[in-house]
Protein backbone atom coordinates (compact mmCIF):
# COMPACT_ATOMS: atom_id res chain seq x y z
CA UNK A 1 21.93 -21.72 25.88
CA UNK A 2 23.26 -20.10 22.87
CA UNK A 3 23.66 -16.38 22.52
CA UNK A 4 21.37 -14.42 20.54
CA UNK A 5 21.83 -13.39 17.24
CA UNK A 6 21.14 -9.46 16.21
CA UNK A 7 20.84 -9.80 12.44
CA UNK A 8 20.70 -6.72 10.20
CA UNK A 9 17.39 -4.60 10.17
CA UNK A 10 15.18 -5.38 6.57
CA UNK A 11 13.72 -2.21 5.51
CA UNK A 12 10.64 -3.00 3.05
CA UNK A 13 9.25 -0.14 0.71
CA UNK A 14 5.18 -1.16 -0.58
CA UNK A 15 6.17 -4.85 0.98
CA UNK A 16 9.03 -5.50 -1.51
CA UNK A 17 12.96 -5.60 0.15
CA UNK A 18 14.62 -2.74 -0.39
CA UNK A 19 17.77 -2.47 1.60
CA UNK A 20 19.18 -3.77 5.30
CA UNK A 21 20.15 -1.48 7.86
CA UNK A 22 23.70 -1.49 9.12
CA UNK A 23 24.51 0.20 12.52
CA UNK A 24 20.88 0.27 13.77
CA UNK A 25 18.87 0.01 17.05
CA UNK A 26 15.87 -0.40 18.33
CA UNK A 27 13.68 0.37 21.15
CA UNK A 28 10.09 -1.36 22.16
CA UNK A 29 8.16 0.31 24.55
CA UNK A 30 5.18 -1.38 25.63
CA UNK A 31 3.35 1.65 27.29
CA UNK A 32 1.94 -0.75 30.10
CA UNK A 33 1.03 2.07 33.26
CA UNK A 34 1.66 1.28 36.72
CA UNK A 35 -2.19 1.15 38.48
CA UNK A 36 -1.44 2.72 42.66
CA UNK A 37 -4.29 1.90 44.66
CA UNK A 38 -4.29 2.40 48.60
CA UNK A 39 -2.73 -0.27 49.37
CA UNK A 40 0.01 -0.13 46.73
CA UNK A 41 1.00 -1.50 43.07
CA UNK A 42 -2.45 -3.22 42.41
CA UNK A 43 -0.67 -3.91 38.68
CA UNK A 44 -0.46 -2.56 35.59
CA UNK A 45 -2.58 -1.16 32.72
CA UNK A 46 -2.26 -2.70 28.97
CA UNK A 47 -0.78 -0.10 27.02
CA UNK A 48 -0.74 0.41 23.37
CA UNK A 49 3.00 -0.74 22.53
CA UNK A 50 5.37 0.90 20.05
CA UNK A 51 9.00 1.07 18.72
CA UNK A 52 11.25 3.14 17.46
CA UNK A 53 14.27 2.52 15.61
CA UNK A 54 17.33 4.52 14.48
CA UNK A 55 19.67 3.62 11.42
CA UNK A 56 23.42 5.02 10.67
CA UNK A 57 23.70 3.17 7.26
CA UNK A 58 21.28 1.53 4.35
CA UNK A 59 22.27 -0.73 1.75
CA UNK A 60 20.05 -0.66 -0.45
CA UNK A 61 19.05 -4.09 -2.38
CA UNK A 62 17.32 -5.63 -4.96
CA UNK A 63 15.47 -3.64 -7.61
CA UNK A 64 14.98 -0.65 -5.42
CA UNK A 65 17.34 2.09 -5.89
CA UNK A 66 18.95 4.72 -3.06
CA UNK A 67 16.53 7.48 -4.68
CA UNK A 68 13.27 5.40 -4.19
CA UNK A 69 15.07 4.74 -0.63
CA UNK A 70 15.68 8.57 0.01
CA UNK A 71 11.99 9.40 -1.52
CA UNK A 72 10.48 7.34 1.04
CA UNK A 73 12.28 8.98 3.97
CA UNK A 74 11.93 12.24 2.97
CA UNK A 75 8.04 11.90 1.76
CA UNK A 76 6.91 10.12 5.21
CA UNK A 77 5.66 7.02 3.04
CA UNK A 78 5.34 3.88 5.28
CA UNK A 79 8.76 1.96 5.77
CA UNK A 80 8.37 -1.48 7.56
CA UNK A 81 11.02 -2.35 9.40
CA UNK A 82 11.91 -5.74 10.40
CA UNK A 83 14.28 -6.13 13.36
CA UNK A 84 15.74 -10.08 13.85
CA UNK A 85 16.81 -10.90 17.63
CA UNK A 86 17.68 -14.76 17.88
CA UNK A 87 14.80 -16.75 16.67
CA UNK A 88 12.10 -13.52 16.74
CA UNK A 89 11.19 -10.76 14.48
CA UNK A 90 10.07 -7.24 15.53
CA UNK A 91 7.59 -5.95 12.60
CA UNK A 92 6.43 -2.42 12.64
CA UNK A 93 5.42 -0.01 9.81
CA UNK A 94 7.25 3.49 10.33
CA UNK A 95 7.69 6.40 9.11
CA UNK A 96 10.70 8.83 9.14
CA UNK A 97 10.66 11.27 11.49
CA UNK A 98 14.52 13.06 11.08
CA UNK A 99 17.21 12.33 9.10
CA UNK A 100 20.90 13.79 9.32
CA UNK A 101 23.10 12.66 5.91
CA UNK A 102 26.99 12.37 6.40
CA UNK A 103 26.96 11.07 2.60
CA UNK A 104 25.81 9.44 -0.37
CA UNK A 105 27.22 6.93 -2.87
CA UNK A 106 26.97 5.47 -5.83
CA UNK A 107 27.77 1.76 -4.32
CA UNK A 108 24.24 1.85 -2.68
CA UNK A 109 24.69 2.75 0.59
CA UNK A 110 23.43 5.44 2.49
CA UNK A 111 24.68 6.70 5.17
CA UNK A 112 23.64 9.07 7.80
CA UNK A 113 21.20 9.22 10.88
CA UNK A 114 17.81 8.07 10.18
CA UNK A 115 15.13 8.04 13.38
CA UNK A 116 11.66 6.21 12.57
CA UNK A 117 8.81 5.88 14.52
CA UNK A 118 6.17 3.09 14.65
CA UNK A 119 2.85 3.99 12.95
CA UNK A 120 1.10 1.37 14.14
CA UNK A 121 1.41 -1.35 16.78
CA UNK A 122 4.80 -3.31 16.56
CA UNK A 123 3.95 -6.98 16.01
CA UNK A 124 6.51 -10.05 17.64
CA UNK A 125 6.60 -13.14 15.01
């Protein structure tokens, strides 16, 4: 069995690309609740899942420029993130919930600490 393959984060403004994350992770949490009855574990509870991500570096791409980028971020405006893993695809729409930026360039890049948060559920494709 081959290895999987982490491919760079998509970040999509208003469903159109506009950049790839570079130096990014991400964390699913399914929210599932351990049920104790008197016995024991009698199972677990479906919970509503969610995921978070955090991103050190955006290159921006396409038509979309680093201020539209920034805009978003700053203004809370729904970012969906796609995350690749081997042959699946983590969808969730985000928003930014703290940013730290090291710096800016003209090259479009941006670089910094970006933390986002699932608005809604995460989806697997």
């Amino acid at each position: 069995m081959a290895n999987a393959i982490i491919q760079p984060q998509a970040i999509r403004l208003a469903g159109n690309l506009a950049g790839t994350a570079k130096g990014s992770s991400a964390d699913y949490n399914s929210n599932d609740t351990r049920q104790k009855g008197l016995t024991g574990t009698l199972g677990h509870s479906d919970g509503i899942p969610d995921a978070d991500f955090e991103i050190n570096k955006i290159e921006v791409t396409g038509d979309t420029t680093t201020d539209q980028v920034i805009d978003a971020l700053v203004n809370k405006l729904p970012i969906e993130v796609e995350a690749t893993v081997g042959s699946r695809v983590l969808v969730s729409t985000c928003r930014c919930i703290s940013y730290s930026l090291k710096s800016e360039s003209e090259t479009g890049t941006i670089e910094g600490t970006f933390k986002l948060e699932s608005s809604g559920n995460p989806t697997w494709l």
